[in-house]
C-alpha atoms as a PDB file:
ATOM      1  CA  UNK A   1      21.723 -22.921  -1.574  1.00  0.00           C
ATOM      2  CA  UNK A   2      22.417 -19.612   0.735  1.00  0.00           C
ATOM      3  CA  UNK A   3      22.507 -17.808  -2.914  1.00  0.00           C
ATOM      4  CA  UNK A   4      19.068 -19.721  -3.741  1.00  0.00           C
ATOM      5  CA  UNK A   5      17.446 -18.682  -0.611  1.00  0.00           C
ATOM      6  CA  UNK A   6      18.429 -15.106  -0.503  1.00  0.00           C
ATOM      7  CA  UNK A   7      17.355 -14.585  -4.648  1.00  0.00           C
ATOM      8  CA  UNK A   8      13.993 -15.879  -3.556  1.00  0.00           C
ATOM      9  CA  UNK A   9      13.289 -13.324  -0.676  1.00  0.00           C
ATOM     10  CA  UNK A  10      14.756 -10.798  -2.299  1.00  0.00           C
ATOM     11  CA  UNK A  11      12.606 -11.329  -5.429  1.00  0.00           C
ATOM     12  CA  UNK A  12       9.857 -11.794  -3.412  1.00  0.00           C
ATOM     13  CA  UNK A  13      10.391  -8.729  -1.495  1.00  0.00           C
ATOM     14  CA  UNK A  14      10.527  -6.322  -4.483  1.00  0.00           C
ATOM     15  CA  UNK A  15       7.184  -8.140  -5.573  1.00  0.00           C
ATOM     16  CA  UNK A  16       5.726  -6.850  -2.517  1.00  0.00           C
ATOM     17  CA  UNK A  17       6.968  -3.643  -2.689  1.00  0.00           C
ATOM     18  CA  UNK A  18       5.762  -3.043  -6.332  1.00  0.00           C
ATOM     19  CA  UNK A  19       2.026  -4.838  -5.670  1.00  0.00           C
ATOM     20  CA  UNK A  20       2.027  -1.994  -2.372  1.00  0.00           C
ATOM     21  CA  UNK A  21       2.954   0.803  -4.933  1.00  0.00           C
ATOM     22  CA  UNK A  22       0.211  -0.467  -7.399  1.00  0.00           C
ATOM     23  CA  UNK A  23      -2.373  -0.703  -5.247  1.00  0.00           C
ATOM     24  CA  UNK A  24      -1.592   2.896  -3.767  1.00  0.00           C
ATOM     25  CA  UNK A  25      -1.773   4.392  -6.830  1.00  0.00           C
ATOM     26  CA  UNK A  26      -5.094   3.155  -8.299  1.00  0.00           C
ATOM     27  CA  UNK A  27      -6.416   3.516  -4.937  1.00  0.00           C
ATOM     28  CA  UNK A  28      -5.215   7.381  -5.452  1.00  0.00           C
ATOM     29  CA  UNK A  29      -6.548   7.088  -9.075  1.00  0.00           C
ATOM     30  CA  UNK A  30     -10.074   5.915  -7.583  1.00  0.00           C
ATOM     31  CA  UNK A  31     -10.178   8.292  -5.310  1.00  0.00           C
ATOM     32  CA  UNK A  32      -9.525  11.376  -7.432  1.00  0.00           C
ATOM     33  CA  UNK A  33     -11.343  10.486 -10.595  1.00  0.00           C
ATOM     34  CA  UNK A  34     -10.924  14.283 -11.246  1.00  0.00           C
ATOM     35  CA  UNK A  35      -7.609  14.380 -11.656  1.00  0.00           C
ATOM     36  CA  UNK A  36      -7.579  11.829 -14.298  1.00  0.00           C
ATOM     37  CA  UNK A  37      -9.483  12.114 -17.530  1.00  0.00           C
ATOM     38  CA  UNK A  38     -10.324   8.936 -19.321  1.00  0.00           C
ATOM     39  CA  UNK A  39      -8.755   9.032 -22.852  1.00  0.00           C
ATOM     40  CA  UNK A  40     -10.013   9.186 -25.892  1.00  0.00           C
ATOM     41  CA  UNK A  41     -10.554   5.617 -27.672  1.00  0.00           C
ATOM     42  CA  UNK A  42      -9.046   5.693 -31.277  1.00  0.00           C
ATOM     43  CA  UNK A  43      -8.980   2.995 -33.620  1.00  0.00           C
ATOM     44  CA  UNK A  44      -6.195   1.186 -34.525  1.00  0.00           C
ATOM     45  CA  UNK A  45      -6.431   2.446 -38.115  1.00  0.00           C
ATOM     46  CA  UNK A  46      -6.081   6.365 -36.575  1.00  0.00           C
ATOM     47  CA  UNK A  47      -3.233   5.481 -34.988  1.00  0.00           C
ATOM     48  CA  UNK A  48      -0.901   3.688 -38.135  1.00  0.00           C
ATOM     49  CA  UNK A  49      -0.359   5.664 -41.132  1.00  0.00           C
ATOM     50  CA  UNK A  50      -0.908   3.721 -44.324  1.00  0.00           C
ATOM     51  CA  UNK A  51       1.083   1.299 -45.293  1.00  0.00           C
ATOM     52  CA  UNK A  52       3.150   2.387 -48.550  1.00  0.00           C
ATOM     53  CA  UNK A  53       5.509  -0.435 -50.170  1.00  0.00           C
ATOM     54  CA  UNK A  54       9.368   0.695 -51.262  1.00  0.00           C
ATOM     55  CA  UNK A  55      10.115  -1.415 -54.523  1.00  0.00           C
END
């Protein structure tokens, strides 16, 4: 159960610590839109090539 409890807080722990980082960074990202230009949205269809069956 020692092995139980300490996998628990330990997973827990590095959930905290990755929630902190994420909210840093979009914070950071929110703050300097400028910094960080939106993408282009492609379609699906500009981002496959077409399909070509091997017989």
């Amino acid at each position: 159960t020692v092995g139980w409890f300490a996998g628990y807080y330990l997973t827990k722990r590095t959930e905290y610590i990755h929630a902190k980082l994420d909210r840093e960074l979009l914070e950071y990202v929110r703050h300097h839109p400028e910094d960080f230009n939106k993408a282009e949205r492609r379609r699906i269809g500009e981002l496959l090539e077409d399909f070509q069956p091997v017989r």
